[in-house]
C-alpha atoms as a PDB file:
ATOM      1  CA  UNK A   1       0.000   0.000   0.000  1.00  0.00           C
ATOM      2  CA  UNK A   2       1.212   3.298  -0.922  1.00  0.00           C
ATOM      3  CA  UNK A   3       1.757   5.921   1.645  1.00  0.00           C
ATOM      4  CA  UNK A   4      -0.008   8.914  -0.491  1.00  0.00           C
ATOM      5  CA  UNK A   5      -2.813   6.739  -1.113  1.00  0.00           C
ATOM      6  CA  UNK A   6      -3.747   6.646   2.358  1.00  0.00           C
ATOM      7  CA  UNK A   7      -2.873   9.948   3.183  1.00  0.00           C
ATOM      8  CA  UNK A   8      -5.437  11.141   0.717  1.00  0.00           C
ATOM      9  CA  UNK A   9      -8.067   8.765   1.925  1.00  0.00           C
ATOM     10  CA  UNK A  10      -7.092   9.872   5.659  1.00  0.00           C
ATOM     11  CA  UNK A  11      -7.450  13.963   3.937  1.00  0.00           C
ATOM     12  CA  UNK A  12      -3.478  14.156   4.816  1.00  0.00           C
ATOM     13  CA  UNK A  13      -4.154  13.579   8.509  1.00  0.00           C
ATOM     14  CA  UNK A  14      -1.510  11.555   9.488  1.00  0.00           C
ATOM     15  CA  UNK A  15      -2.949  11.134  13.266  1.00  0.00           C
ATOM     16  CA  UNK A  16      -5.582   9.265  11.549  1.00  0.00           C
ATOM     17  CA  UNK A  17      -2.959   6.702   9.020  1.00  0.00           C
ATOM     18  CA  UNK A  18      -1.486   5.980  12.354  1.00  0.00           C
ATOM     19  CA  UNK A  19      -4.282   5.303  14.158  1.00  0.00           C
ATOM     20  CA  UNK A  20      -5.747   2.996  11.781  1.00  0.00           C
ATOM     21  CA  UNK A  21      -2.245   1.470  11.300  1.00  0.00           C
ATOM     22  CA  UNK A  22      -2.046   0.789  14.854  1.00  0.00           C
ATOM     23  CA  UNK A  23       1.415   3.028  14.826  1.00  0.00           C
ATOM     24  CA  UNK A  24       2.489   5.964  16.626  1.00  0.00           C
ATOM     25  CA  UNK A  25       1.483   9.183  14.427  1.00  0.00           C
ATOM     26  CA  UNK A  26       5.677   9.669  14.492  1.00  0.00           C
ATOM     27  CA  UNK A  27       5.584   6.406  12.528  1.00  0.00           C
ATOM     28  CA  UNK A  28       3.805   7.749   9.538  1.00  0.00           C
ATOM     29  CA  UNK A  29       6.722  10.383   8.711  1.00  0.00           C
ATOM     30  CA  UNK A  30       9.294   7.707   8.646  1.00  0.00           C
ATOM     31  CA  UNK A  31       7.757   5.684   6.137  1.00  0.00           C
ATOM     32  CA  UNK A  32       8.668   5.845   2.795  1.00  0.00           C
ATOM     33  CA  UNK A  33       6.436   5.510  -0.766  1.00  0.00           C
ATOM     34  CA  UNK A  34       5.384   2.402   0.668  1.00  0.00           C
ATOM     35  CA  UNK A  35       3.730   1.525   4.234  1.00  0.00           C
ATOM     36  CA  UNK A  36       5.353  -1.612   6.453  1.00  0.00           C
ATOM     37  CA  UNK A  37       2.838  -4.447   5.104  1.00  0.00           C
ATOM     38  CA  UNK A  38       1.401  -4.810   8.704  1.00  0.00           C
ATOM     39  CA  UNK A  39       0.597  -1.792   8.934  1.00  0.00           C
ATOM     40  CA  UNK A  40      -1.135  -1.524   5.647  1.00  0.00           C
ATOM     41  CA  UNK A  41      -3.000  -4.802   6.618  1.00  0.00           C
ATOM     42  CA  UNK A  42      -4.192  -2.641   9.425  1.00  0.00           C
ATOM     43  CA  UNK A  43      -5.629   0.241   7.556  1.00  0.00           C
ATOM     44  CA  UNK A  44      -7.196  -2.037   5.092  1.00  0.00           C
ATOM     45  CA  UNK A  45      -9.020  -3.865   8.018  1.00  0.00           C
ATOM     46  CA  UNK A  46     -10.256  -0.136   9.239  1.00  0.00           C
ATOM     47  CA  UNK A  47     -11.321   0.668   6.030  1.00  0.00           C
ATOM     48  CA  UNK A  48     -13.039  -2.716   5.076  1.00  0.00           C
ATOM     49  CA  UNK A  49     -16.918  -1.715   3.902  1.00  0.00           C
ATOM     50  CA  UNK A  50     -16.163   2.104   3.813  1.00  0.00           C
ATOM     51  CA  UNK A  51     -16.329   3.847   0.247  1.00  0.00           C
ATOM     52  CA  UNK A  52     -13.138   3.730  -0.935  1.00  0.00           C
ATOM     53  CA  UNK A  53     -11.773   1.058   0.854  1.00  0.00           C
ATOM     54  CA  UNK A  54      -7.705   0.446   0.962  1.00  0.00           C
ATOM     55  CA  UNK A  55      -6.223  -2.899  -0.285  1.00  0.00           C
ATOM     56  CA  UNK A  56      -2.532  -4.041   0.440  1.00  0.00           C
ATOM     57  CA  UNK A  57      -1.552  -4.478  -3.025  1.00  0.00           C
ATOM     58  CA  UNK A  58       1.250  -7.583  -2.378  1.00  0.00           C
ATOM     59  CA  UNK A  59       2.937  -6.167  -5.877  1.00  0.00           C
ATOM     60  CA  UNK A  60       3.901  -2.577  -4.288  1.00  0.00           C
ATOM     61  CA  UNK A  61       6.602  -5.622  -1.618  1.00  0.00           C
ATOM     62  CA  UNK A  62       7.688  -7.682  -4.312  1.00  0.00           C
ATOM     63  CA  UNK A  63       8.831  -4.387  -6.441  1.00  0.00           C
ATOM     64  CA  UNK A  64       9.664  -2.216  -3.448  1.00  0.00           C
ATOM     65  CA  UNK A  65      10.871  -5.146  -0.509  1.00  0.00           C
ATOM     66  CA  UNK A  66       8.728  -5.087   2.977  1.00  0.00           C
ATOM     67  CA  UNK A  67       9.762  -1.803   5.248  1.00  0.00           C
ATOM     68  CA  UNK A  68       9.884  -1.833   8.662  1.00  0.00           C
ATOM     69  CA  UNK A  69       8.031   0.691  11.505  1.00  0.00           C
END
């Protein structure tokens, strides 16, 4: 999952990635294009059913590696 896309879902609040993440908000500004797989699993659980719903997309860590935080 791609940091930007769920900063625009989240309307750039990055309190709100985090929290859905399950990460400190401090988290959010280390990651880079692409969010630690966990923590995109987590968003796309807290978005599950909402209108326009998140989705780890497994080929953004086979082109870009899994980070970490």
């Amino acid at each position: 999952m791609k940091k930007q896309d769920a900063l625009n879902y989240f309307k750039g609040v990055k309190k709100d990635v985090a929290l859905a993440a399950g990460r400190v908000p401090g988290a959010v500004s280390q990651w880079g294009n692409v969010i630690p797989k966990g923590a995109a699993e987590n968003i796309e659980m807290a978005t599950k059913g909402r209108k326009g719903a998140l989705k780890v997309n497994l080929d953004d860590y086979d082109k870009y590696g899994n980070p970490t935080n």
